[in-house]
PDB file of N, CA and C in Angstrom:
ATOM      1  N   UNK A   1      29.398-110.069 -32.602  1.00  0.00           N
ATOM      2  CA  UNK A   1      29.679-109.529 -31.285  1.00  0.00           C
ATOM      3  C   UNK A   1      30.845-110.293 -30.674  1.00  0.00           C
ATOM      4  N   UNK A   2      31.624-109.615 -29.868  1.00  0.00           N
ATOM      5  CA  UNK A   2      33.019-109.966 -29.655  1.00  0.00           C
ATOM      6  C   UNK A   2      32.900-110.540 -27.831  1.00  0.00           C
ATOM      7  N   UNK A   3      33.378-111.821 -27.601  1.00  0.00           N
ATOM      8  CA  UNK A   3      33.022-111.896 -26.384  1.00  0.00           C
ATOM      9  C   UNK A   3      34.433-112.539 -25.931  1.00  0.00           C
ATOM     10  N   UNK A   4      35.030-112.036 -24.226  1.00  0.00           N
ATOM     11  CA  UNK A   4      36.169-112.405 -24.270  1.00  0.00           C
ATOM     12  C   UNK A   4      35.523-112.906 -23.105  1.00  0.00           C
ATOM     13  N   UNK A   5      35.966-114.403 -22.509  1.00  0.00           N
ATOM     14  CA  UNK A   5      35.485-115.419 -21.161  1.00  0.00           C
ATOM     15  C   UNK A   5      36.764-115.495 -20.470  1.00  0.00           C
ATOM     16  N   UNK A   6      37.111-115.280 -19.304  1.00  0.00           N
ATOM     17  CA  UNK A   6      38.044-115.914 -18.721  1.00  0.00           C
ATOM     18  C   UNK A   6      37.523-117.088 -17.824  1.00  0.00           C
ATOM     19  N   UNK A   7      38.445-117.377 -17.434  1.00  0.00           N
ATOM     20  CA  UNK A   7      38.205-118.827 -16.227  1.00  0.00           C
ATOM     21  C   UNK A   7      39.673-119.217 -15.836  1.00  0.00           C
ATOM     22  N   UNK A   8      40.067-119.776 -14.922  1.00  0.00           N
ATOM     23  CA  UNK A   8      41.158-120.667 -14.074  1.00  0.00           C
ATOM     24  C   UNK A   8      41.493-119.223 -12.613  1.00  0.00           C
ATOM     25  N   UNK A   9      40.626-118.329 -12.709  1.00  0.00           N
ATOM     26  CA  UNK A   9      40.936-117.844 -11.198  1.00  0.00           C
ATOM     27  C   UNK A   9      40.641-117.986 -10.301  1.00  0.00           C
ATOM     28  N   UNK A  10      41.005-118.172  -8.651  1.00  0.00           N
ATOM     29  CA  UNK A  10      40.967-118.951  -7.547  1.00  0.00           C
ATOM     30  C   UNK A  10      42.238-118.545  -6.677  1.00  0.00           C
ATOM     31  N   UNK A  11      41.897-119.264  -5.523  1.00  0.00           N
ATOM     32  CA  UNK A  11      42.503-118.871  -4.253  1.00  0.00           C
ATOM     33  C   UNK A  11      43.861-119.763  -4.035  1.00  0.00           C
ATOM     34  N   UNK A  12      44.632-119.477  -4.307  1.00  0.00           N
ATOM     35  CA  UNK A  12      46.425-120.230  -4.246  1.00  0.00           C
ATOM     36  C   UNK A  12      47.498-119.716  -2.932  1.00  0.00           C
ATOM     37  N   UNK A  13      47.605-120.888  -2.340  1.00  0.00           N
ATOM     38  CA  UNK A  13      48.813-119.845  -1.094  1.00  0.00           C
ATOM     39  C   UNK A  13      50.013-119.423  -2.285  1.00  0.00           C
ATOM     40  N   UNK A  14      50.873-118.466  -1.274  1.00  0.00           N
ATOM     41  CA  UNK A  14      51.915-117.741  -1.618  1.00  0.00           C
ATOM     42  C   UNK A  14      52.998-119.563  -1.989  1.00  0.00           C
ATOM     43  N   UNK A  15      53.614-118.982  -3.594  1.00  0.00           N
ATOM     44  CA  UNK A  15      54.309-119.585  -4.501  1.00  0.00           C
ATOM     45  C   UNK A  15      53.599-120.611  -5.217  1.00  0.00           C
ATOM     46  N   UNK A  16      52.300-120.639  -5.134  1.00  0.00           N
ATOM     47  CA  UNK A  16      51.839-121.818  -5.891  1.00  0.00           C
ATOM     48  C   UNK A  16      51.690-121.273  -7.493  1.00  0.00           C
ATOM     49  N   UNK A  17      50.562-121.306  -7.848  1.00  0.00           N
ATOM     50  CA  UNK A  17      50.482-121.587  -9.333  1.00  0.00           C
ATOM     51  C   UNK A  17      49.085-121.613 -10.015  1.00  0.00           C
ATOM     52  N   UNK A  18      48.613-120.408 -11.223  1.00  0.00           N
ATOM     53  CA  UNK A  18      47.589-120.689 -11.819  1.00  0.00           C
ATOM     54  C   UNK A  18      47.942-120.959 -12.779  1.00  0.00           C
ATOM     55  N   UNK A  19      46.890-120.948 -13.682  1.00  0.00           N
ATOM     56  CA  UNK A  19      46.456-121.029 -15.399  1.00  0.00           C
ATOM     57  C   UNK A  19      45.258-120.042 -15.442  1.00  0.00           C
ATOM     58  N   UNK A  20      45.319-119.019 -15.977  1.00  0.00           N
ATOM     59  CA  UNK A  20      44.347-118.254 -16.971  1.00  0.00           C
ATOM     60  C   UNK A  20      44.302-118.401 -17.984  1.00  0.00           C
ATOM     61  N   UNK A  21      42.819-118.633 -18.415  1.00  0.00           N
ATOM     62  CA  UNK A  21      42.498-118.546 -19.945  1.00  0.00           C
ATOM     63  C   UNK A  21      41.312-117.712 -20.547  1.00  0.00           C
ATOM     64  N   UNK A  22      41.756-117.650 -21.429  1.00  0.00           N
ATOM     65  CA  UNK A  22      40.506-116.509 -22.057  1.00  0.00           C
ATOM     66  C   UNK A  22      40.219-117.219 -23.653  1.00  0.00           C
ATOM     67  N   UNK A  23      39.001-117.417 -23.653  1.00  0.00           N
ATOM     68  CA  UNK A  23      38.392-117.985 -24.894  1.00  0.00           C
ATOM     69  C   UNK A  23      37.682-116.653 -25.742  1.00  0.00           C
ATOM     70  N   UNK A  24      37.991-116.380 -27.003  1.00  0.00           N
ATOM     71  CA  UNK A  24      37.596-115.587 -28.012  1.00  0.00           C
ATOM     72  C   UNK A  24      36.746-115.901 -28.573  1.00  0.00           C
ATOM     73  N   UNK A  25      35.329-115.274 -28.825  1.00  0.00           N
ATOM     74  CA  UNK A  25      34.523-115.378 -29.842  1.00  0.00           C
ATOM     75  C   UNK A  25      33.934-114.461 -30.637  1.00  0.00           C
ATOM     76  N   UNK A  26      33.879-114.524 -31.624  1.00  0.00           N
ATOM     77  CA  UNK A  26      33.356-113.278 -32.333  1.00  0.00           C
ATOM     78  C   UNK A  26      34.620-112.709 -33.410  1.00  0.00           C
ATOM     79  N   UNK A  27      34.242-111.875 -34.056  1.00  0.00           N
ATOM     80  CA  UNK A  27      35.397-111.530 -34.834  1.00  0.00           C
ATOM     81  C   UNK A  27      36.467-110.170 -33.979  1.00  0.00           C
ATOM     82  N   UNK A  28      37.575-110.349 -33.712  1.00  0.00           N
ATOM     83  CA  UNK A  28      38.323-109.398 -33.063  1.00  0.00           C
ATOM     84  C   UNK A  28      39.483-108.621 -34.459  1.00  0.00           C
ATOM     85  N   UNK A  29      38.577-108.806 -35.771  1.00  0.00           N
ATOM     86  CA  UNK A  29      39.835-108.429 -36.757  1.00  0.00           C
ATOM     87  C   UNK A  29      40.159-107.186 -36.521  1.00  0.00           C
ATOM     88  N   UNK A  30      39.691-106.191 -35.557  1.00  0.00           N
ATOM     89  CA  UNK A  30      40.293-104.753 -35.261  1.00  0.00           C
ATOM     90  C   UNK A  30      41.498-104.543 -34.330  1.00  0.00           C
ATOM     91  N   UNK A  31      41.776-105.900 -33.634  1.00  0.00           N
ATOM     92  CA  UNK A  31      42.594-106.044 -33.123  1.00  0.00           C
ATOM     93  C   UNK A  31      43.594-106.984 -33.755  1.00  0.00           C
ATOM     94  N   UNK A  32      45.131-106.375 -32.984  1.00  0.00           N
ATOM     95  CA  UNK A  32      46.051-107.329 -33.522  1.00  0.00           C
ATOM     96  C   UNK A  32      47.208-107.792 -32.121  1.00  0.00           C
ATOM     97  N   UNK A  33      46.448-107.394 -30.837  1.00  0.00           N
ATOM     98  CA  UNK A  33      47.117-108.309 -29.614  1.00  0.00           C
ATOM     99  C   UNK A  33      46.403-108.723 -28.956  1.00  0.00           C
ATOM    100  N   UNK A  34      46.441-109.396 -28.118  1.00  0.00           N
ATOM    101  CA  UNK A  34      45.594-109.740 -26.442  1.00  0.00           C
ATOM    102  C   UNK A  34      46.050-109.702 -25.634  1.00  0.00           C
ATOM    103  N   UNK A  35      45.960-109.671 -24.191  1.00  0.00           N
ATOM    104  CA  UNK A  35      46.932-109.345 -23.084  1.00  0.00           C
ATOM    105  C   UNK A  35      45.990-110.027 -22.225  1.00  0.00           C
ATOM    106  N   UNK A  36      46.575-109.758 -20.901  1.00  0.00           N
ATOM    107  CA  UNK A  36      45.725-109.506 -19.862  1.00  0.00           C
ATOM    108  C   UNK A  36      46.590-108.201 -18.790  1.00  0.00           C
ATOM    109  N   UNK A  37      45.228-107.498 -17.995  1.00  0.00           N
ATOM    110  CA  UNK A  37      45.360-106.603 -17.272  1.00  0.00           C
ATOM    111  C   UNK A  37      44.689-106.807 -16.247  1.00  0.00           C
ATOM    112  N   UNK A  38      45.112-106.194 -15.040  1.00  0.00           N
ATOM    113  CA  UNK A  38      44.974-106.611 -13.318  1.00  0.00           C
ATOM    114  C   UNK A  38      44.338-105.485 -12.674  1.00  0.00           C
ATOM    115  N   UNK A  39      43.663-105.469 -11.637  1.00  0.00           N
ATOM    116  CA  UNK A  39      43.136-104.368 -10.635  1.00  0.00           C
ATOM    117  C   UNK A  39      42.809-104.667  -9.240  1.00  0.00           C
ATOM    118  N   UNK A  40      43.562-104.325  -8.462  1.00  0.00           N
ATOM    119  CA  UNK A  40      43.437-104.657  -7.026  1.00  0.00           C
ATOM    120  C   UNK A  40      42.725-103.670  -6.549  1.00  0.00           C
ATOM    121  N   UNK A  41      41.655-103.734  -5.352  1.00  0.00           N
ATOM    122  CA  UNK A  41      41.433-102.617  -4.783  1.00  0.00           C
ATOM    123  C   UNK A  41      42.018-101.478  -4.603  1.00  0.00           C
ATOM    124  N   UNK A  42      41.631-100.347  -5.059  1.00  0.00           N
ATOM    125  CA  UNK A  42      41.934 -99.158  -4.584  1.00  0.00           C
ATOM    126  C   UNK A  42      43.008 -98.710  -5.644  1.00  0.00           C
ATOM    127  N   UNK A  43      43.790 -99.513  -6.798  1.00  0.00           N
ATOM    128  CA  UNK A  43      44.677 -99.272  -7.143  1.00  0.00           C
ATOM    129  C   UNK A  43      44.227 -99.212  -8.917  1.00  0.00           C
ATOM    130  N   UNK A  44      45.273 -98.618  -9.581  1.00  0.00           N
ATOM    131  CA  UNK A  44      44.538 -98.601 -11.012  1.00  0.00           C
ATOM    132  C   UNK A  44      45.105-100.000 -12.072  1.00  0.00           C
ATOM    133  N   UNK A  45      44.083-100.117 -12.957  1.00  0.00           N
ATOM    134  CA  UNK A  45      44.105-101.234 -13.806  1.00  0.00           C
ATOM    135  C   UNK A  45      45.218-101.020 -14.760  1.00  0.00           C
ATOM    136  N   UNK A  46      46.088-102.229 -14.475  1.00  0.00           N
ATOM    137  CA  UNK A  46      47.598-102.288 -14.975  1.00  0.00           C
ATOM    138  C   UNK A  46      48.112-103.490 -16.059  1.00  0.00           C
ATOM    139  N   UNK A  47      48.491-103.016 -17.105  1.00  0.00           N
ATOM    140  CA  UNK A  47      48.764-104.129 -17.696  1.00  0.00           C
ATOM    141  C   UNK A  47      49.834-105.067 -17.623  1.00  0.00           C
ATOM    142  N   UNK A  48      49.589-106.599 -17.206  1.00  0.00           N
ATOM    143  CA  UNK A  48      50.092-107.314 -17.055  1.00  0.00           C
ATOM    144  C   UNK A  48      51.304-107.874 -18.049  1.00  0.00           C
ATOM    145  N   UNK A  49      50.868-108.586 -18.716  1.00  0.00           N
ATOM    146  CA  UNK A  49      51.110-109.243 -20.046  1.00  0.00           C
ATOM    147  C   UNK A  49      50.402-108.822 -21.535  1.00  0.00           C
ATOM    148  N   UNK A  50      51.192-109.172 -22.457  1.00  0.00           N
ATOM    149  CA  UNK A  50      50.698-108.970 -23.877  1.00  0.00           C
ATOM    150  C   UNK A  50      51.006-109.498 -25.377  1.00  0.00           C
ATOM    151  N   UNK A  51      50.639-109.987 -26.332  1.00  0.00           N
ATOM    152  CA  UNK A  51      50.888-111.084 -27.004  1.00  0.00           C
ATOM    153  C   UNK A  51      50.619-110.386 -28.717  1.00  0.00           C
ATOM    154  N   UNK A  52      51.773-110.336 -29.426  1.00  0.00           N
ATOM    155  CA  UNK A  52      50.745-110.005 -30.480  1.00  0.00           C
ATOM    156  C   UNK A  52      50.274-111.192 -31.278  1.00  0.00           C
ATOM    157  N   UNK A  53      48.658-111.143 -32.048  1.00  0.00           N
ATOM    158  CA  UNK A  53      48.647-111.884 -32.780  1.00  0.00           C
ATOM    159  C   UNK A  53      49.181-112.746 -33.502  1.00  0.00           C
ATOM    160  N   UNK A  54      49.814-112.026 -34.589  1.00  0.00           N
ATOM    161  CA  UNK A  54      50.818-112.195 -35.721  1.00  0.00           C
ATOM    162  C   UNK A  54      51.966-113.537 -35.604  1.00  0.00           C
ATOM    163  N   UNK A  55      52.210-113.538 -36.508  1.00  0.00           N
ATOM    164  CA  UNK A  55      53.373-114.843 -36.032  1.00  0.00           C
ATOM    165  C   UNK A  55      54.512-114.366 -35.727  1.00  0.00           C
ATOM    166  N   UNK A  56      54.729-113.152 -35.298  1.00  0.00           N
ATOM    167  CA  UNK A  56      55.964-113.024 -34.686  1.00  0.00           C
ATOM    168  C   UNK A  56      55.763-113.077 -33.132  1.00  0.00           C
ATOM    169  N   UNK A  57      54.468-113.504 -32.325  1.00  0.00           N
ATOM    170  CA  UNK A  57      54.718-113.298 -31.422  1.00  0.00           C
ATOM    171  C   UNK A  57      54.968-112.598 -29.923  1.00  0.00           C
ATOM    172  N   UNK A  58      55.253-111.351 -30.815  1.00  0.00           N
ATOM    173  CA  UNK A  58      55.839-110.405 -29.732  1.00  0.00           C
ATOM    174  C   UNK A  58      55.340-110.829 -28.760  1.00  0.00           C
ATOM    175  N   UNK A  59      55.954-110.353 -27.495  1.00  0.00           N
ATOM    176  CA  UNK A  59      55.337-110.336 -25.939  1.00  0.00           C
ATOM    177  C   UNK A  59      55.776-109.140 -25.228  1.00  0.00           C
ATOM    178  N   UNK A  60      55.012-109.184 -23.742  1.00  0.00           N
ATOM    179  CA  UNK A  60      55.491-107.640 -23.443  1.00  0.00           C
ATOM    180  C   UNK A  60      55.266-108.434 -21.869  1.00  0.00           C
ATOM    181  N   UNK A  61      55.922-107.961 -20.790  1.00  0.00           N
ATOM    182  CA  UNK A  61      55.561-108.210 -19.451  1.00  0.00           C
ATOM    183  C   UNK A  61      56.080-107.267 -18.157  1.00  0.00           C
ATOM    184  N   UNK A  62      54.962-107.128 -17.564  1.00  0.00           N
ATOM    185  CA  UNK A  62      55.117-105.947 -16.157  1.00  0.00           C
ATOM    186  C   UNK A  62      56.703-106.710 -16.049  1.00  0.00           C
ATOM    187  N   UNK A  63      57.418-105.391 -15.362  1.00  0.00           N
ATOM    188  CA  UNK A  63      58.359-105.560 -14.637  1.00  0.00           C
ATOM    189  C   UNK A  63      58.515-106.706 -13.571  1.00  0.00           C
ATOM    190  N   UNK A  64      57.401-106.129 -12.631  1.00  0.00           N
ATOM    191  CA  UNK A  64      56.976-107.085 -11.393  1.00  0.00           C
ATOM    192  C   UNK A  64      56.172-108.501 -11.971  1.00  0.00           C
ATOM    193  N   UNK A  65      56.267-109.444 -13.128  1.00  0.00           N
ATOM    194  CA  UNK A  65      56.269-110.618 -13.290  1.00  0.00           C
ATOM    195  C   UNK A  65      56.663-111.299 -14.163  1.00  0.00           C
ATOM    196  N   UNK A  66      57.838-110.210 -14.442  1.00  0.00           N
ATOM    197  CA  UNK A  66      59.347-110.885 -15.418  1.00  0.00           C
ATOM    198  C   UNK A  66      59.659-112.214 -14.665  1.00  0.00           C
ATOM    199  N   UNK A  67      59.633-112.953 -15.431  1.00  0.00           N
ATOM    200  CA  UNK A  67      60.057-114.325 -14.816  1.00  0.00           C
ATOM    201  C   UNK A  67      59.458-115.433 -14.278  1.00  0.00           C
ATOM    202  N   UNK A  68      58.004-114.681 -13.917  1.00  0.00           N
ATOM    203  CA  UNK A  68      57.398-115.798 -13.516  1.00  0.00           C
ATOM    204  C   UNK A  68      56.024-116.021 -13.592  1.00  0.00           C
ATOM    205  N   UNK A  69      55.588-115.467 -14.965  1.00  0.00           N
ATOM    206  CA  UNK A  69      54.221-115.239 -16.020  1.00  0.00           C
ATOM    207  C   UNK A  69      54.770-115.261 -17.224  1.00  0.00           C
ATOM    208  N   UNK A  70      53.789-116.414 -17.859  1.00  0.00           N
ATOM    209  CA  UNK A  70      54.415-116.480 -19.076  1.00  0.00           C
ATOM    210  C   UNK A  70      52.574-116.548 -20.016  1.00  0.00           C
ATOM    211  N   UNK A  71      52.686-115.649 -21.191  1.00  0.00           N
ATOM    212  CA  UNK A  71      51.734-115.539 -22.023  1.00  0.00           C
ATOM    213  C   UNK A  71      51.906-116.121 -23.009  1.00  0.00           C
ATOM    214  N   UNK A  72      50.627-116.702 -23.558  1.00  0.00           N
ATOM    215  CA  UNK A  72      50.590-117.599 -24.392  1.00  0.00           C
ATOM    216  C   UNK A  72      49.401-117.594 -25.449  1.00  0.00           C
ATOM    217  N   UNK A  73      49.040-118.124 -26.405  1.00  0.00           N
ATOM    218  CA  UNK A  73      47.737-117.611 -26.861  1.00  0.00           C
ATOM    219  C   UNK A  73      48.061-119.104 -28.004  1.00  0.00           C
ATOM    220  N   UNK A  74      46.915-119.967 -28.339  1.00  0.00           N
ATOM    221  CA  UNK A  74      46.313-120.890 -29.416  1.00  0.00           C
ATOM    222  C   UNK A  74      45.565-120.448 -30.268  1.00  0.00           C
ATOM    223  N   UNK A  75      46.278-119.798 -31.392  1.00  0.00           N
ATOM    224  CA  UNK A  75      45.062-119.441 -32.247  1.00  0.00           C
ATOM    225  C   UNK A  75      44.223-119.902 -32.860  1.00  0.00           C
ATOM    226  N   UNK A  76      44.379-121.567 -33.145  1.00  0.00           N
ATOM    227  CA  UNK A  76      43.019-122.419 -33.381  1.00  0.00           C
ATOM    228  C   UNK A  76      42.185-122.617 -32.789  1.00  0.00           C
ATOM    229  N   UNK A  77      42.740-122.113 -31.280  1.00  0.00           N
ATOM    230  CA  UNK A  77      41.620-122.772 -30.426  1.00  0.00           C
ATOM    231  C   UNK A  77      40.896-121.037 -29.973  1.00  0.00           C
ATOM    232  N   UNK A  78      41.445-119.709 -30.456  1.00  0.00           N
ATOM    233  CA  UNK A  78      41.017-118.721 -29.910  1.00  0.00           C
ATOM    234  C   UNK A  78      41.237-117.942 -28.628  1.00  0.00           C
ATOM    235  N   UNK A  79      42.470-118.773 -27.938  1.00  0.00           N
ATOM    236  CA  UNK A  79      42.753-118.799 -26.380  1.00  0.00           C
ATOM    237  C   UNK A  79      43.514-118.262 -25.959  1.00  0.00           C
ATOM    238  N   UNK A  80      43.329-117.288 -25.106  1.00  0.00           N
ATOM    239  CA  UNK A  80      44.871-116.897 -24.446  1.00  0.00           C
ATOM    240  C   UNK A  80      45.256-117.696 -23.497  1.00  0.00           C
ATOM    241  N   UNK A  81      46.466-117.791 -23.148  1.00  0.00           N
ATOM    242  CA  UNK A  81      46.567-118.742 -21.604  1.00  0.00           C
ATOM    243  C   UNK A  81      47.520-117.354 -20.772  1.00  0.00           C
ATOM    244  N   UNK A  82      47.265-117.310 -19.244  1.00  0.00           N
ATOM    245  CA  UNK A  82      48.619-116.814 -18.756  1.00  0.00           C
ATOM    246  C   UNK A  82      48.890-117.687 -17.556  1.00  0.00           C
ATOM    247  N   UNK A  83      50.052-118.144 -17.589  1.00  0.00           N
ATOM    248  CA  UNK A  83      50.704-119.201 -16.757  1.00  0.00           C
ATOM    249  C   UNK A  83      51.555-118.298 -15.905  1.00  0.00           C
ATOM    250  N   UNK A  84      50.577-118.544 -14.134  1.00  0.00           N
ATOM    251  CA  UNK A  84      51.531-117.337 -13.891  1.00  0.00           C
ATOM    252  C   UNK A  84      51.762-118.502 -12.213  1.00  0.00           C
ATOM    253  N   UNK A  85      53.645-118.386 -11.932  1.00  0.00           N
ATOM    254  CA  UNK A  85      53.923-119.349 -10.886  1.00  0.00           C
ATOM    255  C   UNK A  85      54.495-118.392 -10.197  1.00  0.00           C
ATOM    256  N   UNK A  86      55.139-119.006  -8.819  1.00  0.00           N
ATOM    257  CA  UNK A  86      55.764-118.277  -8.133  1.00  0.00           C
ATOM    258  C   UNK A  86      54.204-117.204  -7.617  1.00  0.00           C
ATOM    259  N   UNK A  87      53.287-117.467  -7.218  1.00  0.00           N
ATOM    260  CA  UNK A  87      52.599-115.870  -6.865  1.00  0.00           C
ATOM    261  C   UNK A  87      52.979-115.566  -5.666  1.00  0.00           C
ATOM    262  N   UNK A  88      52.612-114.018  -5.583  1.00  0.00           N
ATOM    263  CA  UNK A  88      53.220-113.790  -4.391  1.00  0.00           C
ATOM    264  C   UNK A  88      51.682-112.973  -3.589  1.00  0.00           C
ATOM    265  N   UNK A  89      51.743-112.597  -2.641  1.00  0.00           N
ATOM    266  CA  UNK A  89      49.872-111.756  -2.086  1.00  0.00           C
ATOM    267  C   UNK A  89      49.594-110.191  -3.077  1.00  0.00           C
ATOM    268  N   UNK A  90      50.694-109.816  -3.282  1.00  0.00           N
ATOM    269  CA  UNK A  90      50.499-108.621  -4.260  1.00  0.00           C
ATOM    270  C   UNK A  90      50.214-108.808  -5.614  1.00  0.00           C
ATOM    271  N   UNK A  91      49.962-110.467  -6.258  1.00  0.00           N
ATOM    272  CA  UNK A  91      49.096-110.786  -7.476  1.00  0.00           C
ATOM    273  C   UNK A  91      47.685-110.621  -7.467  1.00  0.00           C
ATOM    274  N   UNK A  92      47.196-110.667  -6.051  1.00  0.00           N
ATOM    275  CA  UNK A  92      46.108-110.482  -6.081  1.00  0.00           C
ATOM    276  C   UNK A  92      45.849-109.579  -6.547  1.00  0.00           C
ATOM    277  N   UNK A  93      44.029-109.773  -7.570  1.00  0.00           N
ATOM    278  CA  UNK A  93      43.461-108.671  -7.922  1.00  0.00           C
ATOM    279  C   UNK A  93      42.544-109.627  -9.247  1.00  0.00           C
ATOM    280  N   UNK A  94      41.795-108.686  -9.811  1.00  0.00           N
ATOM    281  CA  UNK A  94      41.036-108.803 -10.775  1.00  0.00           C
ATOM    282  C   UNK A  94      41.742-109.355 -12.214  1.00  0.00           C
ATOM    283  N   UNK A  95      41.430-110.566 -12.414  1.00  0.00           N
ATOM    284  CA  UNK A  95      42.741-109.994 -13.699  1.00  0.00           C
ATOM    285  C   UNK A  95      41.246-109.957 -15.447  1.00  0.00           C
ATOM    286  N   UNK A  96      41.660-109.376 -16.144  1.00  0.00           N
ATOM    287  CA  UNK A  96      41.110-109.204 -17.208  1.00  0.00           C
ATOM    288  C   UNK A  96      41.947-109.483 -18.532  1.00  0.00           C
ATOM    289  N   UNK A  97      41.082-110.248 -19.201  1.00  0.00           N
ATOM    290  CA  UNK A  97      41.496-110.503 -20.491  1.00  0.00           C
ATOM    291  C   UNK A  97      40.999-109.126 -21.442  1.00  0.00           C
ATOM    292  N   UNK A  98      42.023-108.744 -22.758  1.00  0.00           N
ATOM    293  CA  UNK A  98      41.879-107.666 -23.251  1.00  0.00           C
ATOM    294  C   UNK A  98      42.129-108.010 -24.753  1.00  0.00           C
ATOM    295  N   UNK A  99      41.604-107.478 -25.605  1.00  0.00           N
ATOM    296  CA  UNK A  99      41.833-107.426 -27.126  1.00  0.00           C
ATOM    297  C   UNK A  99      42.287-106.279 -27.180  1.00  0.00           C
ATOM    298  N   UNK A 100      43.270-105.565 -28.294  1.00  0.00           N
ATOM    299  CA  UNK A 100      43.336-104.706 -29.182  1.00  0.00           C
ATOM    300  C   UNK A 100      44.573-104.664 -30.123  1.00  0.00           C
ATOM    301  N   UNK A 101      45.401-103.219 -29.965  1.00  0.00           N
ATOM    302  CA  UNK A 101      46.007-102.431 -30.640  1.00  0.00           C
ATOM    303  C   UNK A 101      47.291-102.404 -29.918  1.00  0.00           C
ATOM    304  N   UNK A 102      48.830-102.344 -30.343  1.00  0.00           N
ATOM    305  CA  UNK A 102      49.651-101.859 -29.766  1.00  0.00           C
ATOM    306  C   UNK A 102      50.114-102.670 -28.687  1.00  0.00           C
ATOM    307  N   UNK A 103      50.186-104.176 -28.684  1.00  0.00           N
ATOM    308  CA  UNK A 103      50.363-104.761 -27.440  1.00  0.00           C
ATOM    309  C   UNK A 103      49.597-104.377 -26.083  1.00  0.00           C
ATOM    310  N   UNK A 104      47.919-104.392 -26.673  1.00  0.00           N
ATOM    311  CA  UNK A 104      46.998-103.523 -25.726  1.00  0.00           C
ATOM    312  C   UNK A 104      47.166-102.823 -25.081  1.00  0.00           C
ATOM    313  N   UNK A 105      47.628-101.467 -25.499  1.00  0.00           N
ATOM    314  CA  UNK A 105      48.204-100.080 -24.669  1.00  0.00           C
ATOM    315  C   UNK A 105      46.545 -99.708 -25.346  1.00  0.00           C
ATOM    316  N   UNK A 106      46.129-100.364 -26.588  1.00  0.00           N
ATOM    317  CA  UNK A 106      45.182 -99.651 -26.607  1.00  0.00           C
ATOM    318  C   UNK A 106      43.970-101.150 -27.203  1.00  0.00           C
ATOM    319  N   UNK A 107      42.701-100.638 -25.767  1.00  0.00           N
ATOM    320  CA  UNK A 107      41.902-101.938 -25.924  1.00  0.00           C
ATOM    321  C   UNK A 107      40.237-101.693 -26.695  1.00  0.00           C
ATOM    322  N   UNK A 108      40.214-102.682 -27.310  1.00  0.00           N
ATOM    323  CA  UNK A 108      39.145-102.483 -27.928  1.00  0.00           C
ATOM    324  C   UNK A 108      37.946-103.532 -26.856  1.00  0.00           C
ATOM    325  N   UNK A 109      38.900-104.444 -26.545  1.00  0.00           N
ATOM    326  CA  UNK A 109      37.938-105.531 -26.157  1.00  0.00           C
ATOM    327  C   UNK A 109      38.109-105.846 -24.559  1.00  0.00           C
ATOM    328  N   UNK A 110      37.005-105.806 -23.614  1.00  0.00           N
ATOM    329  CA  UNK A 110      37.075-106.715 -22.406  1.00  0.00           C
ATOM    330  C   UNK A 110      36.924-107.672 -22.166  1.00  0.00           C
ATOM    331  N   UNK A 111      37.196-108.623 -21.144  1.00  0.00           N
ATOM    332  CA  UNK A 111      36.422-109.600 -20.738  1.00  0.00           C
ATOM    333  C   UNK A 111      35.754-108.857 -19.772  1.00  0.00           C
ATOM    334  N   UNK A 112      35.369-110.010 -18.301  1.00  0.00           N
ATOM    335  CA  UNK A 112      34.654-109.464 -17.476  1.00  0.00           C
ATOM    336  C   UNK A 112      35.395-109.786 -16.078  1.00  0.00           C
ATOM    337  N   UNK A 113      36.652-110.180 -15.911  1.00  0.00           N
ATOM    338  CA  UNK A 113      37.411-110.495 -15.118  1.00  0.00           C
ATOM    339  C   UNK A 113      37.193-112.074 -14.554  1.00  0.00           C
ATOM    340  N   UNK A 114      38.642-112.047 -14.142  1.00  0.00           N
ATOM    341  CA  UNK A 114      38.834-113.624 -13.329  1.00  0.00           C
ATOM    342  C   UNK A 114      39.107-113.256 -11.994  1.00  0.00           C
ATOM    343  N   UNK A 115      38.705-113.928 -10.758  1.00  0.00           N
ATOM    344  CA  UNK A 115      39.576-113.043  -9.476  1.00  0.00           C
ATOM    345  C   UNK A 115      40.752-114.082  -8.955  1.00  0.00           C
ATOM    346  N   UNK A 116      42.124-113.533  -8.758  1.00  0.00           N
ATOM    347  CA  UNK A 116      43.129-114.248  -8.236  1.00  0.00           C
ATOM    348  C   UNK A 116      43.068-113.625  -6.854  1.00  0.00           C
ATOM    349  N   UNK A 117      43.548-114.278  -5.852  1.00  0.00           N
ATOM    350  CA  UNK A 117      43.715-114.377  -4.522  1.00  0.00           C
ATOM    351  C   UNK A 117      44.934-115.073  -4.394  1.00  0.00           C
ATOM    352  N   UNK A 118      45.657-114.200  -3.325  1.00  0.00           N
ATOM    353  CA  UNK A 118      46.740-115.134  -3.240  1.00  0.00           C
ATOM    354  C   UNK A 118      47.098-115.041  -1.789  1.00  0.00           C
ATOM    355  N   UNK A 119      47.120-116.014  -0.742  1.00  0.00           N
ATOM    356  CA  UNK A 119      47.001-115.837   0.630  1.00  0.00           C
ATOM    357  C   UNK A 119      48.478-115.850   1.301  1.00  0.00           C
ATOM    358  N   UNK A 120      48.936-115.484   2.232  1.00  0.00           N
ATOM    359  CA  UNK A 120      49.968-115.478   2.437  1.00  0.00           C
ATOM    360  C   UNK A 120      50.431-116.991   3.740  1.00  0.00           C
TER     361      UNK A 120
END
């Protein structure tokens, strides 16, 4: 059974700074990226960032946090990280760690969310 944990979300004024991480357990061999994806009230669940497995790396990132979210993932340790600075009050929201397919356009796996807040 495939279990994705996040943790490092919390309440940051405007320009400070988290760390998200998401710890993997279980076998995810149906997948070959991880990401994370966001949901603010009222609005639909958007993908943030995205990482492929593989050793090439790939990455993928929203428009709106080019520059100042950076994805990361330890594969010994099973971890995604997203290092995201500069926030601004419109980061707020749910963020979710994701397994799958396609630079997770397509997900096999959830977590259960982290909540970011970001106060102005």
């Amino acid at each position: 059974q495939v279990q994705l944990v996040e943790s490092g979300g919390g309440l940051v004024q405007a320009g400070g700074s988290l760390r998200l991480s998401c710890a993997a357990s279980g076998s995810i061999s149906s997948a070959n990226a991880m990401g994370w994806y966001r949901q603010a009230p009222g609005k639909e669940r958007e993908l943030v960032a995205a990482i492929s497995i593989s050793s090439s790396g790939t990455t993928y990132y929203a428009d709106s946090v080019k520059g100042r979210f950076t994805i990361s993932r330890d594969n010994a340790k099973n971890t995604l990280y997203l290092q995201m600075n500069s926030l601004k009050p419109e980061d707020s929201a749910m963020y979710y760690c994701a397994a799958g397919r396609q630079l997770v356009t397509i997900v096999n796996y959830w977590g259960q969310g982290t909540q970011v807040t970001v106060s102005s």
